[in-house]
PDB file of N, CA and C in Angstrom:
ATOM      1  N   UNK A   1     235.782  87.511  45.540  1.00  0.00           N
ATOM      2  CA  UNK A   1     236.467  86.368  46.100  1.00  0.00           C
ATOM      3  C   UNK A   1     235.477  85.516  46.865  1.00  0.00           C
ATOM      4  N   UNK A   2     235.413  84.264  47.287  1.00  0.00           N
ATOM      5  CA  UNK A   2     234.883  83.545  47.619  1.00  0.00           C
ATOM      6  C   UNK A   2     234.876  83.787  49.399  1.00  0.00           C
ATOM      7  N   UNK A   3     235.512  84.933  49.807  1.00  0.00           N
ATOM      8  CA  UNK A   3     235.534  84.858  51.003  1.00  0.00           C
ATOM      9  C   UNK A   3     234.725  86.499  51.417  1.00  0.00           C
ATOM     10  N   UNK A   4     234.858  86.961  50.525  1.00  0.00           N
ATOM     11  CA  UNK A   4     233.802  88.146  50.329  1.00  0.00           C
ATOM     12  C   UNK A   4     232.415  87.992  49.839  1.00  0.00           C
ATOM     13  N   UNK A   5     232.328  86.554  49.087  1.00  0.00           N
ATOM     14  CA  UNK A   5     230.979  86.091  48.611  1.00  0.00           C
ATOM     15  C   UNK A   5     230.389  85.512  49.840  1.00  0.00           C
ATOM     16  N   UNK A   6     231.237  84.861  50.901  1.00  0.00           N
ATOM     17  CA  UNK A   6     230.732  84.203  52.027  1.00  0.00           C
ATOM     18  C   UNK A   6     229.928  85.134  53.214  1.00  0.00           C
ATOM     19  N   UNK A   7     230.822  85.812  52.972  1.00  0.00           N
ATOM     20  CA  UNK A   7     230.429  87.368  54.179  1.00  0.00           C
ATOM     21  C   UNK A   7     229.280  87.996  53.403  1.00  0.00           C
ATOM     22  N   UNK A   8     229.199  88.645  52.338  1.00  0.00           N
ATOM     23  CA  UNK A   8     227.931  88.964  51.885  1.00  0.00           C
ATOM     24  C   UNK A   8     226.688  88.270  51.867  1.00  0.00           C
ATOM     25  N   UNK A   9     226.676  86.855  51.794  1.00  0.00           N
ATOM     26  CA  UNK A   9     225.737  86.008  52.022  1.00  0.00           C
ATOM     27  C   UNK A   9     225.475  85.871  53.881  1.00  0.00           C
ATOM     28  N   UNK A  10     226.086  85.743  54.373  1.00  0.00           N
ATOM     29  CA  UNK A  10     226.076  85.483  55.973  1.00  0.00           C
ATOM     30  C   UNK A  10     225.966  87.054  56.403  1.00  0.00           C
ATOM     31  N   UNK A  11     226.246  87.971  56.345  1.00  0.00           N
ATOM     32  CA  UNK A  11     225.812  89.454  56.649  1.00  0.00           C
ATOM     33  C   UNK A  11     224.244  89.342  55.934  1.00  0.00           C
ATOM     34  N   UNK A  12     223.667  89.363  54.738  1.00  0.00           N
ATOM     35  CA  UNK A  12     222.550  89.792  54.245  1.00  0.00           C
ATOM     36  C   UNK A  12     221.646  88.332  54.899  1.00  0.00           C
ATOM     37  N   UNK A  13     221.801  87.134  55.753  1.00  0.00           N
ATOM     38  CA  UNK A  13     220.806  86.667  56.229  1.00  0.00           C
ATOM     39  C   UNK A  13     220.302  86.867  57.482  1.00  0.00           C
ATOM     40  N   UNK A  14     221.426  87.646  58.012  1.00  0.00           N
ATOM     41  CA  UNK A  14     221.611  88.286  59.791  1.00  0.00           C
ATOM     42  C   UNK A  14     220.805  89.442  59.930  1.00  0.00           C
ATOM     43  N   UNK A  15     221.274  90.107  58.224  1.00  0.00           N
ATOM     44  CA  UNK A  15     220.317  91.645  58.593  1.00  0.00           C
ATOM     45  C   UNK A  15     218.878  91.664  58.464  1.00  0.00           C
ATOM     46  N   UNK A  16     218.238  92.332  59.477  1.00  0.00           N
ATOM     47  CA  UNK A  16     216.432  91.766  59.235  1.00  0.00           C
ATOM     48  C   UNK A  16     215.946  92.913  59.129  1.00  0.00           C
ATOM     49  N   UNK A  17     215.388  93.773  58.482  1.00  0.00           N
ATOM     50  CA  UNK A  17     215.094  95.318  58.274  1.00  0.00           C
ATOM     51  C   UNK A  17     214.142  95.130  57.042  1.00  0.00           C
ATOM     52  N   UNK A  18     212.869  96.019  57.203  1.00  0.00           N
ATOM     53  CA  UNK A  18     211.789  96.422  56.142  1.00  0.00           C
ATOM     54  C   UNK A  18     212.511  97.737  55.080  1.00  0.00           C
ATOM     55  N   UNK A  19     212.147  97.247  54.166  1.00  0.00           N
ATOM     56  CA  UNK A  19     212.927  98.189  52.733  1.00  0.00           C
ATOM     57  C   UNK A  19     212.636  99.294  53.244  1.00  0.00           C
ATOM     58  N   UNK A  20     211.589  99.607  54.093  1.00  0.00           N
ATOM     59  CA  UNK A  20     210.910 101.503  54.257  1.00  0.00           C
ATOM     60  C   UNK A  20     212.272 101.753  55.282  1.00  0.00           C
ATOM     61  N   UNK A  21     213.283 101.021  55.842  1.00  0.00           N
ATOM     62  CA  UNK A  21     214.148 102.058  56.101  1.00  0.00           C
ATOM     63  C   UNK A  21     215.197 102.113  55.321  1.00  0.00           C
ATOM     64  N   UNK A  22     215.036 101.758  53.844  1.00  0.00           N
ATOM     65  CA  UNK A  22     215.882 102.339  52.715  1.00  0.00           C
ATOM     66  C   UNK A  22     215.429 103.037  52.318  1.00  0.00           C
ATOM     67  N   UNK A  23     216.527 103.883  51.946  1.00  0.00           N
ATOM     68  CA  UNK A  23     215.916 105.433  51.064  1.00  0.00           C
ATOM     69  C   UNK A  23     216.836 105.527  49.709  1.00  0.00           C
ATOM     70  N   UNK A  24     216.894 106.456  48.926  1.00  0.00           N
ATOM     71  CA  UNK A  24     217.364 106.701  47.314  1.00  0.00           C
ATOM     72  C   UNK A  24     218.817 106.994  48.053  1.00  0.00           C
ATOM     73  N   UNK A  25     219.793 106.428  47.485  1.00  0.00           N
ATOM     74  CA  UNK A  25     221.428 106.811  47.967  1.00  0.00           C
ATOM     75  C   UNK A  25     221.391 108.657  48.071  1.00  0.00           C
ATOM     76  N   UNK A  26     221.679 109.187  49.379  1.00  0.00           N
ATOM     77  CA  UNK A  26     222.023 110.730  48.997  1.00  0.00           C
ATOM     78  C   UNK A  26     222.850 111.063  48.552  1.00  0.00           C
ATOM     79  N   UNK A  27     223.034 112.315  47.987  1.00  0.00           N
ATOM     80  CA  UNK A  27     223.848 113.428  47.170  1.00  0.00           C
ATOM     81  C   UNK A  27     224.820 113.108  48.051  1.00  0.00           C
ATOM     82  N   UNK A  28     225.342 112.758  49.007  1.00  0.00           N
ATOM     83  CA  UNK A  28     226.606 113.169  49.659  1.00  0.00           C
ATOM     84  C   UNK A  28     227.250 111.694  49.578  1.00  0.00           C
ATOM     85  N   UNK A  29     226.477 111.045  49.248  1.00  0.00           N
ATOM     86  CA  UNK A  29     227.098 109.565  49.343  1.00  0.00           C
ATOM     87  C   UNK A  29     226.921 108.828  47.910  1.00  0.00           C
ATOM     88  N   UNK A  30     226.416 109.324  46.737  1.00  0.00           N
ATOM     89  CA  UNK A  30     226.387 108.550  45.370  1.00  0.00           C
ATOM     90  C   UNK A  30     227.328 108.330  44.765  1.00  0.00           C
ATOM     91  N   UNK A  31     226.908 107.492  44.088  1.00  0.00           N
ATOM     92  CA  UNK A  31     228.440 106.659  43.087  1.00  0.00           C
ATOM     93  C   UNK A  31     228.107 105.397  42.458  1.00  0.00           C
ATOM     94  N   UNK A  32     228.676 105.843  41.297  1.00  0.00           N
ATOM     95  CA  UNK A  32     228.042 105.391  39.600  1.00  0.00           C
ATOM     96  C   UNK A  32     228.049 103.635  40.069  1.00  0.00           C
ATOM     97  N   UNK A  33     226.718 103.651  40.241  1.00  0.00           N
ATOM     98  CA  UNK A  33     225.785 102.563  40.596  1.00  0.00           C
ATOM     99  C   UNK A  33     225.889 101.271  39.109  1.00  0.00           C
ATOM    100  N   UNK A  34     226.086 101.822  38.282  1.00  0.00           N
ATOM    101  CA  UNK A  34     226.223 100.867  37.075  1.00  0.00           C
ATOM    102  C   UNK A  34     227.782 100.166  37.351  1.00  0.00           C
ATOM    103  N   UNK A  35     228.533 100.598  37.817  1.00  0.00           N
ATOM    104  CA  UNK A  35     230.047 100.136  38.134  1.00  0.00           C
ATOM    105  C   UNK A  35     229.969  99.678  38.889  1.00  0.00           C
ATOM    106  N   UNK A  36     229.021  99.866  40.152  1.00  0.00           N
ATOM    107  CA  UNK A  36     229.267  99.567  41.107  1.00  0.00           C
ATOM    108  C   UNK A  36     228.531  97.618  40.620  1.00  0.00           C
ATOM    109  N   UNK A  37     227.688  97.841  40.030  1.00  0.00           N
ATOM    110  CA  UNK A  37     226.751  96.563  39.791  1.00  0.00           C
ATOM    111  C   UNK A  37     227.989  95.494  38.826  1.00  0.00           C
ATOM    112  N   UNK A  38     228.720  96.082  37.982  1.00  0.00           N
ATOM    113  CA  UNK A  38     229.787  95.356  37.253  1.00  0.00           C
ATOM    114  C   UNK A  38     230.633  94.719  37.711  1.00  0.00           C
ATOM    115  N   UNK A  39     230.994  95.758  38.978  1.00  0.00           N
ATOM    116  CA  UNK A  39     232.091  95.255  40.088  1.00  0.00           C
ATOM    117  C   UNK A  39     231.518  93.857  41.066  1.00  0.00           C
ATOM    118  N   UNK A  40     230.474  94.086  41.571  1.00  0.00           N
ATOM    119  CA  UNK A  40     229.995  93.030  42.303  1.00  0.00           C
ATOM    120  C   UNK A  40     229.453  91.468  41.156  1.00  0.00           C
ATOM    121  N   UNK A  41     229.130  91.513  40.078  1.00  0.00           N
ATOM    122  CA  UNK A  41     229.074  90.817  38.931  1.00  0.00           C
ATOM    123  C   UNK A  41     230.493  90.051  38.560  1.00  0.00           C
ATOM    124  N   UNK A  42     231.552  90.683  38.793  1.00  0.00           N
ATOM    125  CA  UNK A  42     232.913  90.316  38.392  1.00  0.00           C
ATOM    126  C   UNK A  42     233.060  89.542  39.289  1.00  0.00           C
ATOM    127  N   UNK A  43     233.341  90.374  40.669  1.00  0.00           N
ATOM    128  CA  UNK A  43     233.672  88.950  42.162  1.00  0.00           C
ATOM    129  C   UNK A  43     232.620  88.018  42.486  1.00  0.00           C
ATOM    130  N   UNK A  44     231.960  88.266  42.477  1.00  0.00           N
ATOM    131  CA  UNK A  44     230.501  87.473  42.932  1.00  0.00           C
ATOM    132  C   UNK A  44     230.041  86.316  41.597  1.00  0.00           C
ATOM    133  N   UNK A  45     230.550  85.688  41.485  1.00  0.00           N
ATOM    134  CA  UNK A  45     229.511  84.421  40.110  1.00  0.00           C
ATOM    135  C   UNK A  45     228.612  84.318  40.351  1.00  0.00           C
ATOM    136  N   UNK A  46     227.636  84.453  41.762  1.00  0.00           N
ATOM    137  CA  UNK A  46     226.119  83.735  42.045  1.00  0.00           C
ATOM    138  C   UNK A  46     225.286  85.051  42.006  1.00  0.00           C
ATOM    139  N   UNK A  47     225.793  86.225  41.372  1.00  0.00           N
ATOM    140  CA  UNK A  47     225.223  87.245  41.323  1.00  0.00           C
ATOM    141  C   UNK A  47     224.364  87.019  40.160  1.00  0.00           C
ATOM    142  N   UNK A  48     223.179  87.008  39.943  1.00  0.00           N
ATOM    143  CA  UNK A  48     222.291  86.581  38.936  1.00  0.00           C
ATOM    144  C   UNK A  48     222.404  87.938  37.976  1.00  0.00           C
ATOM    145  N   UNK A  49     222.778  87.616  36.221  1.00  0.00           N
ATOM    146  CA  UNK A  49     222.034  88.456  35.411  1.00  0.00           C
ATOM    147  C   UNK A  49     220.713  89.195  35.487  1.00  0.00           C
ATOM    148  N   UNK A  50     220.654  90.810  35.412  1.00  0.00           N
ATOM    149  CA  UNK A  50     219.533  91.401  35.071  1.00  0.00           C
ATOM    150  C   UNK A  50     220.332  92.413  36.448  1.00  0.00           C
ATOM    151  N   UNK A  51     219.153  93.354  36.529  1.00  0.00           N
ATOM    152  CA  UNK A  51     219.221  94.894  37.290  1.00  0.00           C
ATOM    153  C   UNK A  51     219.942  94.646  39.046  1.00  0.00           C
ATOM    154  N   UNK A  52     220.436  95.664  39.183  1.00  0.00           N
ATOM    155  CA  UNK A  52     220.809  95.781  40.474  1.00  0.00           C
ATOM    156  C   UNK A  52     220.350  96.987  41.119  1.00  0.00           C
ATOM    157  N   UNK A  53     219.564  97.278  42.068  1.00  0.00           N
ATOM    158  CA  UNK A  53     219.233  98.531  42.865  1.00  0.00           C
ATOM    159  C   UNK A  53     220.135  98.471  43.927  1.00  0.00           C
ATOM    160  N   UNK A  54     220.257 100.158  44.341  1.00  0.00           N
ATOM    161  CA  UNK A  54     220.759 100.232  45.472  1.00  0.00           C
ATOM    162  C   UNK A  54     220.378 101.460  46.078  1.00  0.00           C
ATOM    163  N   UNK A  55     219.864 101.304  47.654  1.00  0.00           N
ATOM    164  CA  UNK A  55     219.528 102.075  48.440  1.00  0.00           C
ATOM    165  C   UNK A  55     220.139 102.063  49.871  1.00  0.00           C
ATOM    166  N   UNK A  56     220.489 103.451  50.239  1.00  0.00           N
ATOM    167  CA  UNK A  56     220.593 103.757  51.384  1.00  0.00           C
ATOM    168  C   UNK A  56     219.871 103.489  52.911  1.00  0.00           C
ATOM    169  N   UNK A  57     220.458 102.939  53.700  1.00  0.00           N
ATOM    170  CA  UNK A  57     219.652 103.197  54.976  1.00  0.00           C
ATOM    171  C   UNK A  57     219.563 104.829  55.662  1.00  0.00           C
ATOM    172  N   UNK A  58     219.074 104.815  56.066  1.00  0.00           N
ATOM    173  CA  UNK A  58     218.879 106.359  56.816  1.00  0.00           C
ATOM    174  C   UNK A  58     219.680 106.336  58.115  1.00  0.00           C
ATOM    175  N   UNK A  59     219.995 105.076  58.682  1.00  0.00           N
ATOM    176  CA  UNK A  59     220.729 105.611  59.885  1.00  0.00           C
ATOM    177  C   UNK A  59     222.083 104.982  59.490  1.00  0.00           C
ATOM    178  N   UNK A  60     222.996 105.503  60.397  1.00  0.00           N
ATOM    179  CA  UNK A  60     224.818 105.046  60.266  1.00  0.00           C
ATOM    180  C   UNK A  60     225.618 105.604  59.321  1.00  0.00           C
ATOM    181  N   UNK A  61     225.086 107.214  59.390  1.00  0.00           N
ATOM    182  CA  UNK A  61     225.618 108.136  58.831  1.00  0.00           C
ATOM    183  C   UNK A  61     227.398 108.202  58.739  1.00  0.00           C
ATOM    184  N   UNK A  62     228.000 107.815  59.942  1.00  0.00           N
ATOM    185  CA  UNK A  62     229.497 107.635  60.024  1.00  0.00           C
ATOM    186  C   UNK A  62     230.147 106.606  59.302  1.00  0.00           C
ATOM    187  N   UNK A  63     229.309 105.330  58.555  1.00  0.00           N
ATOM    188  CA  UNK A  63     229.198 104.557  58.155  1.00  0.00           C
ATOM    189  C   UNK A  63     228.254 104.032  57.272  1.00  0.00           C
ATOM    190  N   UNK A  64     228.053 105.120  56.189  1.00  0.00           N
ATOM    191  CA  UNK A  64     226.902 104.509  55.325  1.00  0.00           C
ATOM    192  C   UNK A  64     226.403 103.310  54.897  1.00  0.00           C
ATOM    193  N   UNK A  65     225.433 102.427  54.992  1.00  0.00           N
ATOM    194  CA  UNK A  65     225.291 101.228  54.285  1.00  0.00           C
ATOM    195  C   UNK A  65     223.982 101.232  53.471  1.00  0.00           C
ATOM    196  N   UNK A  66     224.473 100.299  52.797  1.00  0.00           N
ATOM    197  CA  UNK A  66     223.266  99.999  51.211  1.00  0.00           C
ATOM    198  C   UNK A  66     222.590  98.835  51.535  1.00  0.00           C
ATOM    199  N   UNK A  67     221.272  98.965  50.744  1.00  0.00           N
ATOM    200  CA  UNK A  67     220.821  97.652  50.329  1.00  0.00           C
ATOM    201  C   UNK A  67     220.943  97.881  49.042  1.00  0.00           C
ATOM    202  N   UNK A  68     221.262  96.595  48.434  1.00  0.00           N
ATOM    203  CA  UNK A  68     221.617  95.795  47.491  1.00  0.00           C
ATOM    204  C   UNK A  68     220.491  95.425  47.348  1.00  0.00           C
ATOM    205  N   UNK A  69     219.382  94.987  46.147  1.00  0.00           N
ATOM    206  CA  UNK A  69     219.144  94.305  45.760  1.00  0.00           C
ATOM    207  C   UNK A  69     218.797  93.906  44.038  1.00  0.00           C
ATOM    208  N   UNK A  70     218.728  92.532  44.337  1.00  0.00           N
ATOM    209  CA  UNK A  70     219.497  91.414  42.962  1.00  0.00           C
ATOM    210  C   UNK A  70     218.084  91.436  42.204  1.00  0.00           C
ATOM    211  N   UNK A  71     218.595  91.167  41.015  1.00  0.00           N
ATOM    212  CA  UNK A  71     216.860  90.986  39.665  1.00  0.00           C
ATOM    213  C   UNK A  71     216.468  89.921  40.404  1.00  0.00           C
ATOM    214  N   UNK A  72     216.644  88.840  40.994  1.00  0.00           N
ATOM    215  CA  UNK A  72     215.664  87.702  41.538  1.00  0.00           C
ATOM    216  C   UNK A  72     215.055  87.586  42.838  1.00  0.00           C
ATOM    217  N   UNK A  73     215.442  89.324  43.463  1.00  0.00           N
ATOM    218  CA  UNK A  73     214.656  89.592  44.621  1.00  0.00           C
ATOM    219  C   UNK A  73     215.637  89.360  45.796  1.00  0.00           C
ATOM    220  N   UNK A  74     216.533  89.249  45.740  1.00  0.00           N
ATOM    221  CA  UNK A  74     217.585  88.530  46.998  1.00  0.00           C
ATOM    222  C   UNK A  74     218.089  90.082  46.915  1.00  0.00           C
ATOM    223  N   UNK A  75     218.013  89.986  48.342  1.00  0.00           N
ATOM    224  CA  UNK A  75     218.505  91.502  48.716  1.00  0.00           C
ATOM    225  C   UNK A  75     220.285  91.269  50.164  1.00  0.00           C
ATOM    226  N   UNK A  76     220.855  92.254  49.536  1.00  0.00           N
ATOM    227  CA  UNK A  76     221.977  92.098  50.282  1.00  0.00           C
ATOM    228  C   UNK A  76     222.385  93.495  51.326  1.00  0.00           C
ATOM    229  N   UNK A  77     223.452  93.525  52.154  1.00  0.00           N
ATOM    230  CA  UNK A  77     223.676  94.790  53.013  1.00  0.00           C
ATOM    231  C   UNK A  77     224.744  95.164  52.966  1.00  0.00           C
TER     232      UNK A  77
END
């Protein structure tokens, strides 16, 4: 939705963090990452064609969060 596209864009320019505190999603928190990339492709239109990674931060265990990032280098949270 366009109001979830707004927040993902305005959250991922707020967050300021070096990739080294992303890590590989853990065993306790994975989930089929190819769906997950389809799903955000479906709501999102400005989501550019090509690969999607996703990695874990290491802290906010009660609250896991990802980085996202897009084939054209734009990384999201």
């Amino acid at each position: 939705t366009a109001r979830a596209s707004v927040a993902l864009r305005t959250l991922s320019s707020r967050f300021s963090t070096a990739d080294g505190d992303a890590k590989p999603v853990s065993r306790a928190h994975q989930f089929d990452e190819e769906r997950a990339a389809a799903y955000l492709r479906d709501k999102l239109s400005w989501i550019p064609a090509g690969a999607i990674s996703f990695k874990q931060f290491t802290h906010g265990q009660s609250n896991p969060t990802f980085l996202v990032t897009l084939s054209d280098g734009r990384k999201l949270v």
